[in-house]
PDB file of N, CA and C in Angstrom:
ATOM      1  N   UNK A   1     109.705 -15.111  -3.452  1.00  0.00           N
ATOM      2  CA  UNK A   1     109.439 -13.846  -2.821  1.00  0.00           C
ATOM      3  C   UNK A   1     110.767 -13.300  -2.314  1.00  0.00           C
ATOM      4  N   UNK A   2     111.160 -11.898  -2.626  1.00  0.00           N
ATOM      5  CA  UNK A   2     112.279 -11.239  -2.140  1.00  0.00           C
ATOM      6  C   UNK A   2     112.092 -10.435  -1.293  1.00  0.00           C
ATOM      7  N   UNK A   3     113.041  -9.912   0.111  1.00  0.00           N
ATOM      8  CA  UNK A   3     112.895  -9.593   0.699  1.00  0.00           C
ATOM      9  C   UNK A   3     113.903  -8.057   0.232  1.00  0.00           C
ATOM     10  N   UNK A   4     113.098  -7.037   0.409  1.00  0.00           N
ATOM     11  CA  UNK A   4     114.321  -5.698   0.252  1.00  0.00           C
ATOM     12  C   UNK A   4     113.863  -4.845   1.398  1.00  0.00           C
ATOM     13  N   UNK A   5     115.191  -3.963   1.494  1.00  0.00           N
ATOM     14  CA  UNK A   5     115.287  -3.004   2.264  1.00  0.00           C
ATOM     15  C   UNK A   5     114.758  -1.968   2.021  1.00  0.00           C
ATOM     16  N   UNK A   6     113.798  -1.099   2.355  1.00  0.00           N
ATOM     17  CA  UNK A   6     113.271   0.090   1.578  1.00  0.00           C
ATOM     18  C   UNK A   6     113.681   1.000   2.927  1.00  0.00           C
ATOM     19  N   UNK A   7     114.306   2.399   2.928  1.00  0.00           N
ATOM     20  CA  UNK A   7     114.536   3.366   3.732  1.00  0.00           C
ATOM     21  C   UNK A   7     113.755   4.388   3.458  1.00  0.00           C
ATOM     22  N   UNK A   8     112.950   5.424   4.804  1.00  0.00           N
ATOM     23  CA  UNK A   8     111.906   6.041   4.067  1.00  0.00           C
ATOM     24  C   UNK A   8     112.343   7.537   4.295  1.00  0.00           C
ATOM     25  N   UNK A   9     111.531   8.308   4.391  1.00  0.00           N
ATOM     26  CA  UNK A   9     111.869   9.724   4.198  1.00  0.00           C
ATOM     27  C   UNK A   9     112.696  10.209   5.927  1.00  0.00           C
ATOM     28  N   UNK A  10     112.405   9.927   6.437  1.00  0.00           N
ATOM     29  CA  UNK A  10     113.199   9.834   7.854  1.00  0.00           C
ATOM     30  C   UNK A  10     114.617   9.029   8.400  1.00  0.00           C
ATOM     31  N   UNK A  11     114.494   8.346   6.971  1.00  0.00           N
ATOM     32  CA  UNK A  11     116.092   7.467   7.392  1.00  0.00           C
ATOM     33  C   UNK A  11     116.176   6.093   7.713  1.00  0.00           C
ATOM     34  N   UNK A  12     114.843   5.582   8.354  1.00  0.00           N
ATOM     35  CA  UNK A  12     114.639   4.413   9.209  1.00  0.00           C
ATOM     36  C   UNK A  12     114.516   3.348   7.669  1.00  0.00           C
ATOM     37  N   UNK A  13     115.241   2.600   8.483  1.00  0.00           N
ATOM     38  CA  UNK A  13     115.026   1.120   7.214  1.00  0.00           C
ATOM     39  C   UNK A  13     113.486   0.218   7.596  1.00  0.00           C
ATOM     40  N   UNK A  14     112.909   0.022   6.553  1.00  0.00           N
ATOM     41  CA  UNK A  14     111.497  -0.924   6.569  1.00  0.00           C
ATOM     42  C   UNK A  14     111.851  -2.244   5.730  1.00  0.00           C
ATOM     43  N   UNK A  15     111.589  -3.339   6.858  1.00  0.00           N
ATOM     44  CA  UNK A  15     112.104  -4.978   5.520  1.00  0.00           C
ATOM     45  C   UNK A  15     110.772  -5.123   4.923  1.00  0.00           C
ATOM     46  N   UNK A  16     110.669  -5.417   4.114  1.00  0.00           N
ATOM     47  CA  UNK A  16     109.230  -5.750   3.578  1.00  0.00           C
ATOM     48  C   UNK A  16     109.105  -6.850   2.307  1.00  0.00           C
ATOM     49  N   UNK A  17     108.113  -7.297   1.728  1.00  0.00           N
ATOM     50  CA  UNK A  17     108.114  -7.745   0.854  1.00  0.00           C
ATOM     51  C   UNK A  17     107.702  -6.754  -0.132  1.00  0.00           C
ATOM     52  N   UNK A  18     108.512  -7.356  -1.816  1.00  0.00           N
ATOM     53  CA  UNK A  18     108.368  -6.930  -2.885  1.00  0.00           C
ATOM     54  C   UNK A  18     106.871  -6.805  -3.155  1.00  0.00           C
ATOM     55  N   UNK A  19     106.274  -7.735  -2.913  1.00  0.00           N
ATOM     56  CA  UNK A  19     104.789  -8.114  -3.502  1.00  0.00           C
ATOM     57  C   UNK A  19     103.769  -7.370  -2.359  1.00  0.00           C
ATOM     58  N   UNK A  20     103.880  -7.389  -1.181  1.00  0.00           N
ATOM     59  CA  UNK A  20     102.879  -6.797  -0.729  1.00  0.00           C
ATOM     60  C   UNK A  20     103.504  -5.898  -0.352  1.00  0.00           C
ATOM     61  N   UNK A  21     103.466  -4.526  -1.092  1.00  0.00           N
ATOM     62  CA  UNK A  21     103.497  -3.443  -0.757  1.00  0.00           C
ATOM     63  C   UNK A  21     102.522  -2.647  -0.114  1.00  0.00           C
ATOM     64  N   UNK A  22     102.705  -1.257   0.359  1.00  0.00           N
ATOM     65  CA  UNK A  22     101.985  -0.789   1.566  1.00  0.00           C
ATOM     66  C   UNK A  22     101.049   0.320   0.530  1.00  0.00           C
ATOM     67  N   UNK A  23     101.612   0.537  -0.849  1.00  0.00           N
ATOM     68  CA  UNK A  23     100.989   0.908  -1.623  1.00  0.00           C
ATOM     69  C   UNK A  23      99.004   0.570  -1.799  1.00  0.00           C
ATOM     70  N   UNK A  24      98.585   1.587  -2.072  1.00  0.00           N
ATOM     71  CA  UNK A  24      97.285   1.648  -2.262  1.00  0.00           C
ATOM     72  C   UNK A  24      97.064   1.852  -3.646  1.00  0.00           C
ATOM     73  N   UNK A  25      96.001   1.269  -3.775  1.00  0.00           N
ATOM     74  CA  UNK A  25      95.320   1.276  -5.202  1.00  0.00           C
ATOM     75  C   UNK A  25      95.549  -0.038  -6.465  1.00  0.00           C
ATOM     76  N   UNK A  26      95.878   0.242  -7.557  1.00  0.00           N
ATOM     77  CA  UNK A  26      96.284  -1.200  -8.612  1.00  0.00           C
ATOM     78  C   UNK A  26      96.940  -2.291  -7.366  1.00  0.00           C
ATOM     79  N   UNK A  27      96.510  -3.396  -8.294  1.00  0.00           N
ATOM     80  CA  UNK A  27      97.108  -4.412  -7.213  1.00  0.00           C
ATOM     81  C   UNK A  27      98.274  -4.584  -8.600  1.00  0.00           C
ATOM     82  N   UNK A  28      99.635  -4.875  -8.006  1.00  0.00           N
ATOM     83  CA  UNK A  28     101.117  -5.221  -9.122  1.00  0.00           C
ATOM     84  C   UNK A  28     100.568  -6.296  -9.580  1.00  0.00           C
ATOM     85  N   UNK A  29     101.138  -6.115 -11.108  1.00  0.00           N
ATOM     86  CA  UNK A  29     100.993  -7.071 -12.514  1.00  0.00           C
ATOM     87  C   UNK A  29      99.458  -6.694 -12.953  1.00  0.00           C
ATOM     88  N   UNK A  30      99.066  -6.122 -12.658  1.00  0.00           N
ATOM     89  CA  UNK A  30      97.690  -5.646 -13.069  1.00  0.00           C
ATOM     90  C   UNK A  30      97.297  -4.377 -13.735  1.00  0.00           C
ATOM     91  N   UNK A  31      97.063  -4.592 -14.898  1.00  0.00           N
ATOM     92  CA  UNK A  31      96.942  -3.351 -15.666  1.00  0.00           C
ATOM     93  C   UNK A  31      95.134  -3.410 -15.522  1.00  0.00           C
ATOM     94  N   UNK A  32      95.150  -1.698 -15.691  1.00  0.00           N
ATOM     95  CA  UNK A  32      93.759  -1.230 -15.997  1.00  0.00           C
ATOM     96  C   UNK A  32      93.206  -1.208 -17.126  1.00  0.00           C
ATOM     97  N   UNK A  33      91.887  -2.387 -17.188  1.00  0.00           N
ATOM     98  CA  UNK A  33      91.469  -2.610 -18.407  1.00  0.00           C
ATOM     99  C   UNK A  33      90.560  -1.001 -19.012  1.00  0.00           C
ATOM    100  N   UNK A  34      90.635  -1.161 -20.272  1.00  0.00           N
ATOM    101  CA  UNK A  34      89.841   0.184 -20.681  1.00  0.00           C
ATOM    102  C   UNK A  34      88.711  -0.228 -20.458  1.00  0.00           C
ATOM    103  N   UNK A  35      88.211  -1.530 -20.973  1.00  0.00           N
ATOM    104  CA  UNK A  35      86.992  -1.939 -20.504  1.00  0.00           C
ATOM    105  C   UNK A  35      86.148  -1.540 -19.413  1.00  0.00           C
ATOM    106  N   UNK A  36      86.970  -1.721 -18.517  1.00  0.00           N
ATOM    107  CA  UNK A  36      86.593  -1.430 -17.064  1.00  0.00           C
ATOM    108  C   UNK A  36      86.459   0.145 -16.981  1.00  0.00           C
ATOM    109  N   UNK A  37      87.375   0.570 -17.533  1.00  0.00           N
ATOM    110  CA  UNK A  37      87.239   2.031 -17.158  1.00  0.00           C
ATOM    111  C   UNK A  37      85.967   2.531 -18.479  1.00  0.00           C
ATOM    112  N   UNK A  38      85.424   2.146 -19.225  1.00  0.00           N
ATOM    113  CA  UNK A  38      84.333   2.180 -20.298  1.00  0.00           C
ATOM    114  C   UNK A  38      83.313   1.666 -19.284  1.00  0.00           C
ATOM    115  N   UNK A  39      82.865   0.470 -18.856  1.00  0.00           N
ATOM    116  CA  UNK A  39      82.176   0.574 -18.069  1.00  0.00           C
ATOM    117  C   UNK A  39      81.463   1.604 -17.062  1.00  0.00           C
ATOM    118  N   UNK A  40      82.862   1.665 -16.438  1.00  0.00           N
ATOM    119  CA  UNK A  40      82.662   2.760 -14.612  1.00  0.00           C
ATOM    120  C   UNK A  40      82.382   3.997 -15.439  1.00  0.00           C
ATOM    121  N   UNK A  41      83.048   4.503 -16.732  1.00  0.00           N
ATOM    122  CA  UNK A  41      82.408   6.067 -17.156  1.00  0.00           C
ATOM    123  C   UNK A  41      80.356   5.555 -17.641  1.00  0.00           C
ATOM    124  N   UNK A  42      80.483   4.264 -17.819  1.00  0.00           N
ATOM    125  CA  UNK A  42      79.089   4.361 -18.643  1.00  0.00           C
ATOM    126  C   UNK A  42      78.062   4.379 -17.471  1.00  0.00           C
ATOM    127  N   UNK A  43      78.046   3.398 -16.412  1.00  0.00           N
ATOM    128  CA  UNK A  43      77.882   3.581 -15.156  1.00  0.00           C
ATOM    129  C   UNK A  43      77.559   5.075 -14.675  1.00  0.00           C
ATOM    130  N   UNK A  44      78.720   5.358 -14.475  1.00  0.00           N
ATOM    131  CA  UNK A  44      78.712   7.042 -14.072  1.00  0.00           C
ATOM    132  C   UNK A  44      77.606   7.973 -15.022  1.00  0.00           C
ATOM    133  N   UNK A  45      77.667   7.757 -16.352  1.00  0.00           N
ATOM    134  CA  UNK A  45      76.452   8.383 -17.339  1.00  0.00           C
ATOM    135  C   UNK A  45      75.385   8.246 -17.112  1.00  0.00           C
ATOM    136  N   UNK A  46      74.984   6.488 -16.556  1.00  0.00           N
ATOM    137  CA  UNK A  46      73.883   6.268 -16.304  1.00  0.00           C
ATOM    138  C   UNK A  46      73.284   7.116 -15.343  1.00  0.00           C
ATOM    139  N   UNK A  47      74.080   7.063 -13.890  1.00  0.00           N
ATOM    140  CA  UNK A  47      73.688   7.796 -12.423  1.00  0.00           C
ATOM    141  C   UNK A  47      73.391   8.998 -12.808  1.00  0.00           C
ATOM    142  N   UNK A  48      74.048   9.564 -13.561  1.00  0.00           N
ATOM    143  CA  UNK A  48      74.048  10.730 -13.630  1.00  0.00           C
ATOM    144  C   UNK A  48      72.434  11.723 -14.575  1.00  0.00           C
ATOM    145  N   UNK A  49      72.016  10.395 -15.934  1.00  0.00           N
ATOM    146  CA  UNK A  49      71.047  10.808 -16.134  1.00  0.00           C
ATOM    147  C   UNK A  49      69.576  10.618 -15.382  1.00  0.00           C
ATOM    148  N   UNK A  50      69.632   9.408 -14.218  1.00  0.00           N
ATOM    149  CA  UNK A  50      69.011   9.111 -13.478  1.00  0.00           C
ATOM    150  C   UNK A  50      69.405  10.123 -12.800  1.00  0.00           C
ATOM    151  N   UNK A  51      69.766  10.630 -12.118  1.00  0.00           N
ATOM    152  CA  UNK A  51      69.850  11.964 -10.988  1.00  0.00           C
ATOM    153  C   UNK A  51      69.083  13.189 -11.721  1.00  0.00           C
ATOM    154  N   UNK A  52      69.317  13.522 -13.194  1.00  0.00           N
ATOM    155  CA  UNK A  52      68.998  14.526 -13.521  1.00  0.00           C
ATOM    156  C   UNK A  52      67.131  14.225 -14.004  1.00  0.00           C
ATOM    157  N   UNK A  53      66.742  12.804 -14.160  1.00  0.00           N
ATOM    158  CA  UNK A  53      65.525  12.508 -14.084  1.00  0.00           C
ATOM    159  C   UNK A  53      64.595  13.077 -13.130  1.00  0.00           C
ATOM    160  N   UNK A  54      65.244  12.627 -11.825  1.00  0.00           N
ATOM    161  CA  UNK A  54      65.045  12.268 -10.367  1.00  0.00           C
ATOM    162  C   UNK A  54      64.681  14.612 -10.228  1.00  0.00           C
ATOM    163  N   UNK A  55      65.589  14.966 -10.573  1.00  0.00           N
ATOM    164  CA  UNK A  55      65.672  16.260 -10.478  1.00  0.00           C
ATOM    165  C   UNK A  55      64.567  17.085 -10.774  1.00  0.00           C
ATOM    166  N   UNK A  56      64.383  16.202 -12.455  1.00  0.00           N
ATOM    167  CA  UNK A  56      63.213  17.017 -13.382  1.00  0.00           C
ATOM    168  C   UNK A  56      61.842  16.817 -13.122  1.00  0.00           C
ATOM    169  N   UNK A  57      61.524  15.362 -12.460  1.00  0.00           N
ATOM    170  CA  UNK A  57      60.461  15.096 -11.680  1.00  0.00           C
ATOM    171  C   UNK A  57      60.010  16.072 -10.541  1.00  0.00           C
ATOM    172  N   UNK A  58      61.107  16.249  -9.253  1.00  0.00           N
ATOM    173  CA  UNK A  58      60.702  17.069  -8.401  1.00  0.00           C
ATOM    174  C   UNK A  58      60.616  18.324  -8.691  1.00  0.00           C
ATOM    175  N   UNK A  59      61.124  19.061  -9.494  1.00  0.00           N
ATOM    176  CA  UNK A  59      61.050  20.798  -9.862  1.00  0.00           C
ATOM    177  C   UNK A  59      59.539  20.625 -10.708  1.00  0.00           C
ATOM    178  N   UNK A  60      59.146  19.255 -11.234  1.00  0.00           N
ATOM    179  CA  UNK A  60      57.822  19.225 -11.798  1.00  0.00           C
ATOM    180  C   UNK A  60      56.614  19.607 -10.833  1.00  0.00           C
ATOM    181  N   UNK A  61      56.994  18.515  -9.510  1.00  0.00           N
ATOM    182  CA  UNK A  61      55.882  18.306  -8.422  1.00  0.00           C
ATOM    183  C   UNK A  61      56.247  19.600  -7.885  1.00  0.00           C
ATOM    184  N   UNK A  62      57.196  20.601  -7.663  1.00  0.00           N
ATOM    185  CA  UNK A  62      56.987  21.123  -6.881  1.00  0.00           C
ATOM    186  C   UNK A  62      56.805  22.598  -8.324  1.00  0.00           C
ATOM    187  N   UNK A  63      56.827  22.778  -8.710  1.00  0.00           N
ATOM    188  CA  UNK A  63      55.903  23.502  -9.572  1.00  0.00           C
ATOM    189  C   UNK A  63      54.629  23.761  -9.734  1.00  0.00           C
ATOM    190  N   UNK A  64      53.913  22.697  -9.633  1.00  0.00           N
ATOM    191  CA  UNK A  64      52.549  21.926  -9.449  1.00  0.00           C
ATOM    192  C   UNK A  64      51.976  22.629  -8.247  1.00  0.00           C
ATOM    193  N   UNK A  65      53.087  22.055  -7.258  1.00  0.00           N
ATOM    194  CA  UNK A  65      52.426  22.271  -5.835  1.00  0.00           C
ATOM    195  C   UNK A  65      52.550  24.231  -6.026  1.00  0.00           C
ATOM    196  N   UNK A  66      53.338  24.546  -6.532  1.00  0.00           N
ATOM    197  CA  UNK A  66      53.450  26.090  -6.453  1.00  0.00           C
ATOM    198  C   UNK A  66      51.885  26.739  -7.352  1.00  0.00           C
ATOM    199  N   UNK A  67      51.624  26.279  -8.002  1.00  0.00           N
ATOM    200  CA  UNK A  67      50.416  26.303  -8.828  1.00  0.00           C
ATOM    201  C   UNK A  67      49.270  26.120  -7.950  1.00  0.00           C
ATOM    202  N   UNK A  68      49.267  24.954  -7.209  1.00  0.00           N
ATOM    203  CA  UNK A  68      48.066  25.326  -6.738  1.00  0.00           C
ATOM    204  C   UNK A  68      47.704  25.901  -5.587  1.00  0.00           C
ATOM    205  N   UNK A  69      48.782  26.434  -5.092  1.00  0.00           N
ATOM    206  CA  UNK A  69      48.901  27.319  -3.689  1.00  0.00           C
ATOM    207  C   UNK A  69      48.274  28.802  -4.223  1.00  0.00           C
ATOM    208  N   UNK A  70      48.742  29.039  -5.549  1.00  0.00           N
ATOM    209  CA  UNK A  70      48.941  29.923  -6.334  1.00  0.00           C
ATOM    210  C   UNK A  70      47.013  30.648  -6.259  1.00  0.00           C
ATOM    211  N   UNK A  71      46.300  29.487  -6.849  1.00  0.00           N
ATOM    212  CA  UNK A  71      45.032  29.189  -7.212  1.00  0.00           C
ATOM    213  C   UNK A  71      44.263  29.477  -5.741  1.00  0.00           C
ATOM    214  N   UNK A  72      44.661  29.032  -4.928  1.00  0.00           N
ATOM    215  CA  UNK A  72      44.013  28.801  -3.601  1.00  0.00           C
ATOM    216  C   UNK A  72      44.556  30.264  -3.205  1.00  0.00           C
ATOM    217  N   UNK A  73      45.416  30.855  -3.433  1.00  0.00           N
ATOM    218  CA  UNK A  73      45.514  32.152  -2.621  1.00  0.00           C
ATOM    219  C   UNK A  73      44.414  33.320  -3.588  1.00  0.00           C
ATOM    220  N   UNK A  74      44.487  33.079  -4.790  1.00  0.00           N
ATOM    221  CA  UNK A  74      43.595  34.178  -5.635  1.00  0.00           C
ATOM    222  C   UNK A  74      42.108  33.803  -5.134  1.00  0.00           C
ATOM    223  N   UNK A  75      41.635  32.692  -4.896  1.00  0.00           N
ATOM    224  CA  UNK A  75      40.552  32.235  -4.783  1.00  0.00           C
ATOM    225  C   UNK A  75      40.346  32.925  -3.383  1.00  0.00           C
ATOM    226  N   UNK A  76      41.418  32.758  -2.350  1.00  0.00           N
ATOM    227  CA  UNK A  76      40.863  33.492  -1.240  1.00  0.00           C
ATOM    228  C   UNK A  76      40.791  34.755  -1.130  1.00  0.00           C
ATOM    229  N   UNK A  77      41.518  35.476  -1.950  1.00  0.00           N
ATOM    230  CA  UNK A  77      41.813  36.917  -2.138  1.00  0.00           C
ATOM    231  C   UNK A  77      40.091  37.430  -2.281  1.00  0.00           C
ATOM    232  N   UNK A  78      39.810  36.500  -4.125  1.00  0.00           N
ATOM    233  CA  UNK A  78      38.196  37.087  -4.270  1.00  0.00           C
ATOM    234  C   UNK A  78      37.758  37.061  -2.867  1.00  0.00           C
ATOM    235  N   UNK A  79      37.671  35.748  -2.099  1.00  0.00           N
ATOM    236  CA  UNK A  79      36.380  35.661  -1.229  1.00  0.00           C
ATOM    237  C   UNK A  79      36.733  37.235   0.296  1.00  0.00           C
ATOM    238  N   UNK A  80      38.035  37.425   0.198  1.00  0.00           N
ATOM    239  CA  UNK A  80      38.397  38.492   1.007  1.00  0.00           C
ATOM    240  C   UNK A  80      37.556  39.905   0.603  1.00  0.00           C
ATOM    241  N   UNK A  81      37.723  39.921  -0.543  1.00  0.00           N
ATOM    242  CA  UNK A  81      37.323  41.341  -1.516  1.00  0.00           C
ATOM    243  C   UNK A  81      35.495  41.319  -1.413  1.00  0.00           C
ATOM    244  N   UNK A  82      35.200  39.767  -1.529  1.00  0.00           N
ATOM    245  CA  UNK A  82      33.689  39.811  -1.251  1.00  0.00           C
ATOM    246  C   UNK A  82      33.122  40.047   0.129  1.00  0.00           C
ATOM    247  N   UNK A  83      33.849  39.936   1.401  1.00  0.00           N
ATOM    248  CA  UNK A  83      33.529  39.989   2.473  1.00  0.00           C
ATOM    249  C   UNK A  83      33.229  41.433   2.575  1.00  0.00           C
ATOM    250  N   UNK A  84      34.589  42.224   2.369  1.00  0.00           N
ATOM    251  CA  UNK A  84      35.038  43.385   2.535  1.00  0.00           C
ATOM    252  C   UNK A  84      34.178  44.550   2.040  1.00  0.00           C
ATOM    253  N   UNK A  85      33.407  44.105   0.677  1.00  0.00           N
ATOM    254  CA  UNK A  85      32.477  44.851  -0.047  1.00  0.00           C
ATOM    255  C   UNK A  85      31.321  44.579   1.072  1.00  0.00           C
ATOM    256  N   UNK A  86      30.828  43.376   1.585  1.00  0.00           N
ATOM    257  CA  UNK A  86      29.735  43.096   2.536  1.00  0.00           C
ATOM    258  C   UNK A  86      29.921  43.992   3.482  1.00  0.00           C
ATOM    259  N   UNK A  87      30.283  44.057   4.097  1.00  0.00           N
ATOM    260  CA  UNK A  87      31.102  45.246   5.301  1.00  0.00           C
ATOM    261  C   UNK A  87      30.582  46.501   5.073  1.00  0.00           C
ATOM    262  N   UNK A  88      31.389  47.252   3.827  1.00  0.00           N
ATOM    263  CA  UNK A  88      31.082  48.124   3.529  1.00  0.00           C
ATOM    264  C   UNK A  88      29.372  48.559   3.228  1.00  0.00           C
ATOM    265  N   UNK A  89      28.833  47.377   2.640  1.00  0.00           N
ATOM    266  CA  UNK A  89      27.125  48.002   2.291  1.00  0.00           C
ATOM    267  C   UNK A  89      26.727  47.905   3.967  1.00  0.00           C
ATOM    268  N   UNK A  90      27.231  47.200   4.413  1.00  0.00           N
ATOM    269  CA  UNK A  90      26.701  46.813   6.367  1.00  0.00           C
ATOM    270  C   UNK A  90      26.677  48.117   6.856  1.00  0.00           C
ATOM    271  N   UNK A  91      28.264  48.598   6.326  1.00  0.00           N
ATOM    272  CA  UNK A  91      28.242  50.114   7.515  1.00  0.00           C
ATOM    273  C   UNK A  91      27.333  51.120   6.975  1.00  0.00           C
ATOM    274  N   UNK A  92      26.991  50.882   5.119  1.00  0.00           N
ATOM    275  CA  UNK A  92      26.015  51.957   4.585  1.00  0.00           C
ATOM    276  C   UNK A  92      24.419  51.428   5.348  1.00  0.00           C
ATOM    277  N   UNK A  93      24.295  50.664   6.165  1.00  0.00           N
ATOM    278  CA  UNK A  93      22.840  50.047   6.648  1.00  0.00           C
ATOM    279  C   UNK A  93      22.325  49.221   5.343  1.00  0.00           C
ATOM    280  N   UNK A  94      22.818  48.518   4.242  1.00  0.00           N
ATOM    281  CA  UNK A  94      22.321  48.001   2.858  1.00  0.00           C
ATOM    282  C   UNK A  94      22.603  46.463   3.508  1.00  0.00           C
ATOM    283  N   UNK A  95      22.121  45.516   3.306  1.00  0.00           N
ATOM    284  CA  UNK A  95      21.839  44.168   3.648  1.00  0.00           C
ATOM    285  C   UNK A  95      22.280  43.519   2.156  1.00  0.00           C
ATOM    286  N   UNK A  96      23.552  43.086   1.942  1.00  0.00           N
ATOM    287  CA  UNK A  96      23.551  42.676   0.323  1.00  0.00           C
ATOM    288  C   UNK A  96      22.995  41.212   0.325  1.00  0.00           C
ATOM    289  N   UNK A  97      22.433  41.156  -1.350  1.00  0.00           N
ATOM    290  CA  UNK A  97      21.628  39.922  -1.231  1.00  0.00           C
ATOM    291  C   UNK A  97      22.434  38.909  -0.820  1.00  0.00           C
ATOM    292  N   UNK A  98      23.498  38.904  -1.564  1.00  0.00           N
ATOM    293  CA  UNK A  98      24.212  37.468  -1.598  1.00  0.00           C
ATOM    294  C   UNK A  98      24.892  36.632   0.288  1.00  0.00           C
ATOM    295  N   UNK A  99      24.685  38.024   0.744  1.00  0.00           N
ATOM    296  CA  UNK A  99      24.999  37.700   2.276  1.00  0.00           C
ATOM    297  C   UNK A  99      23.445  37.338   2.868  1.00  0.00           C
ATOM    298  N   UNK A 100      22.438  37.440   2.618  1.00  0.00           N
ATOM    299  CA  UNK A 100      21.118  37.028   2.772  1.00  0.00           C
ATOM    300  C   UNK A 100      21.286  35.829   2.439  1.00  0.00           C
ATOM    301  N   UNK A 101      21.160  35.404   1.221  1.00  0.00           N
ATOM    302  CA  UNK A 101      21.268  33.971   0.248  1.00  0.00           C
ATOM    303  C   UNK A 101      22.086  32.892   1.200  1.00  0.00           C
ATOM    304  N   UNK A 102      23.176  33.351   1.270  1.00  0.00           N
ATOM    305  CA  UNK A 102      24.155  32.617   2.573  1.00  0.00           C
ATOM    306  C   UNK A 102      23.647  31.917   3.790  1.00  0.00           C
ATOM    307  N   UNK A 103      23.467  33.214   4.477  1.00  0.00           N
ATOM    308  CA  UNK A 103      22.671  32.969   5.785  1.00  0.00           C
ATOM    309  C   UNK A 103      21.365  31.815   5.886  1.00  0.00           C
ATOM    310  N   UNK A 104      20.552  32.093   4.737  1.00  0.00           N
ATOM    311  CA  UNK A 104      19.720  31.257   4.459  1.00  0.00           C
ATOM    312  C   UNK A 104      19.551  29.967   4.533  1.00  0.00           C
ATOM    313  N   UNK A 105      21.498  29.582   3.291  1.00  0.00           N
ATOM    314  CA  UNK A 105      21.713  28.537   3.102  1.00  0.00           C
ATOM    315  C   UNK A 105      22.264  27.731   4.346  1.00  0.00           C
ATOM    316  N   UNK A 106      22.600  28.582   5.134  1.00  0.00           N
ATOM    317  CA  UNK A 106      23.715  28.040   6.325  1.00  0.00           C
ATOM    318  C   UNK A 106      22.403  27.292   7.313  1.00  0.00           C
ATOM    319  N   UNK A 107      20.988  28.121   7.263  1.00  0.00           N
ATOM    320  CA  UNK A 107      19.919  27.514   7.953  1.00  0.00           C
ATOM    321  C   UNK A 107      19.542  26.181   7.168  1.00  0.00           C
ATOM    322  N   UNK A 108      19.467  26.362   6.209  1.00  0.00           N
ATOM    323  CA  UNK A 108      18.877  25.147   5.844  1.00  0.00           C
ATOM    324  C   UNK A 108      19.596  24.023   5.853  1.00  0.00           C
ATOM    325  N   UNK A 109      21.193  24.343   5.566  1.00  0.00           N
ATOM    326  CA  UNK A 109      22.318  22.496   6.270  1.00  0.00           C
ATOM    327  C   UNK A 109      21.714  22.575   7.991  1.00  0.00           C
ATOM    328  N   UNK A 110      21.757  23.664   8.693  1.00  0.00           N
ATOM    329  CA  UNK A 110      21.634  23.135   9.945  1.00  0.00           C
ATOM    330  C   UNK A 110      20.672  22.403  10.133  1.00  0.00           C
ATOM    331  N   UNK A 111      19.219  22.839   9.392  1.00  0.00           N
ATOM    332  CA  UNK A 111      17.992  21.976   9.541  1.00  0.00           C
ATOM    333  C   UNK A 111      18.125  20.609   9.043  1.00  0.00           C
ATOM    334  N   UNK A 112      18.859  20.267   7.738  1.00  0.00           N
ATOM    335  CA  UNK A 112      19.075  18.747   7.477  1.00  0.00           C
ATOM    336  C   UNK A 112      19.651  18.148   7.983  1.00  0.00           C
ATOM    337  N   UNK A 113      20.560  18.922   8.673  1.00  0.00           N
ATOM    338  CA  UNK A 113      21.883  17.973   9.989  1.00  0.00           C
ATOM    339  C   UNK A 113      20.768  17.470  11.425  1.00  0.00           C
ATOM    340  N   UNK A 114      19.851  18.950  11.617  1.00  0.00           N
ATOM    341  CA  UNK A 114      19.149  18.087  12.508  1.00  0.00           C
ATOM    342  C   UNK A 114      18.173  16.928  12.180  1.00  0.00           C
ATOM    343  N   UNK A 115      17.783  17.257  11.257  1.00  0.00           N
ATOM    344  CA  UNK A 115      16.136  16.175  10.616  1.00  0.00           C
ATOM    345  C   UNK A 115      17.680  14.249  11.009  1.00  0.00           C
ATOM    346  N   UNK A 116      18.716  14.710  10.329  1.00  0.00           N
ATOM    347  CA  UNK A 116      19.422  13.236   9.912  1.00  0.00           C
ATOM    348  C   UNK A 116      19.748  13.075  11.463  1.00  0.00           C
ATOM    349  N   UNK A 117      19.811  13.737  12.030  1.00  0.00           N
ATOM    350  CA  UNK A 117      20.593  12.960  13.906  1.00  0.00           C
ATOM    351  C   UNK A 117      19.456  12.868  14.464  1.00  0.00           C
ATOM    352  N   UNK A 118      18.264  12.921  14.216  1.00  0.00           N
ATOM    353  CA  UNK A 118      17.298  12.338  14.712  1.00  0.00           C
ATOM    354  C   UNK A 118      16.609  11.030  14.305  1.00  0.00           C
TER     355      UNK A 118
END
C-alpha cells in the first residue's frame, strides 16, 4: 500500500491511501460487467412492464366504477322524471295509477313486517 499526497482544489495537502479512495461508485480493479448491466436493464424492463400492468388494471376498475355510477345516475334520473310527472297529474287533481299501485304496495310490506314481529 502507497501512501501519496493528493492537493485539492483549495491548496491543502490530503495523505491518503492509493486504494481507498474517497471516490464513490466502481470499487478500483473492477470493471463493469455487461452482464450485470444486461441484467439491471432486464430488471428495469421487467418493473417497468409490471407498472404498466399495475396501471392497465386500475384505469380498468376505475372505468368500471365510472360505468356504474353512470347507470345508477340514469336510473335515478328516470325515477326523478317519474316523480315529477306524479306531481304534475297531483296538481291537475288526477291520482296516477302507478302512484296508487305503490302506496298499496308500501301497505302491504308494512302488514307482513307486522304479522313477522309478532
Amino acid at each position: 500500500m502507497f501512501l501519496s499526497v493528493q492537493v485539492d482544489s483549495s491548496g491543502r495537502e490530503a495523505a491518503g491511501s492509493s486504494s481507498a479512495g474517497s471516490r464513490k461508485g466502481r470499487k478500483p480493479g473492477r470493471k463493469g460487467s455487461k452482464v450485470d448491466m444486461r441484467a439491471k436493464l432486464e430488471r428495469s424492463r421487467q418493473s417497468a412492464r409490471e407498472c404498466r400492468a399495475r396501471k392497465k388494471i386500475r384505469y380498468q376498475y376505475l372505468d368500471e366504477l365510472v360505468a356504474d355510477r353512470e347507470k345508477a345516475v340514469l336510473q335515478l334520473r328516470k325515477e326523478l322524471d317519474m316523480y315529477t310527472q306524479w306531481a304534475r297529474s297531483l296538481d291537475e287533481g288526477v291520482i296516477p295509477e302507478a302512484a296508487l299501485q305503490m302506496v298499496e304496495e308500501e301497505k302491504r310490506k308494512e302488514l307482513l313486517k307486522d304479522r313477522q314481529q309478532e
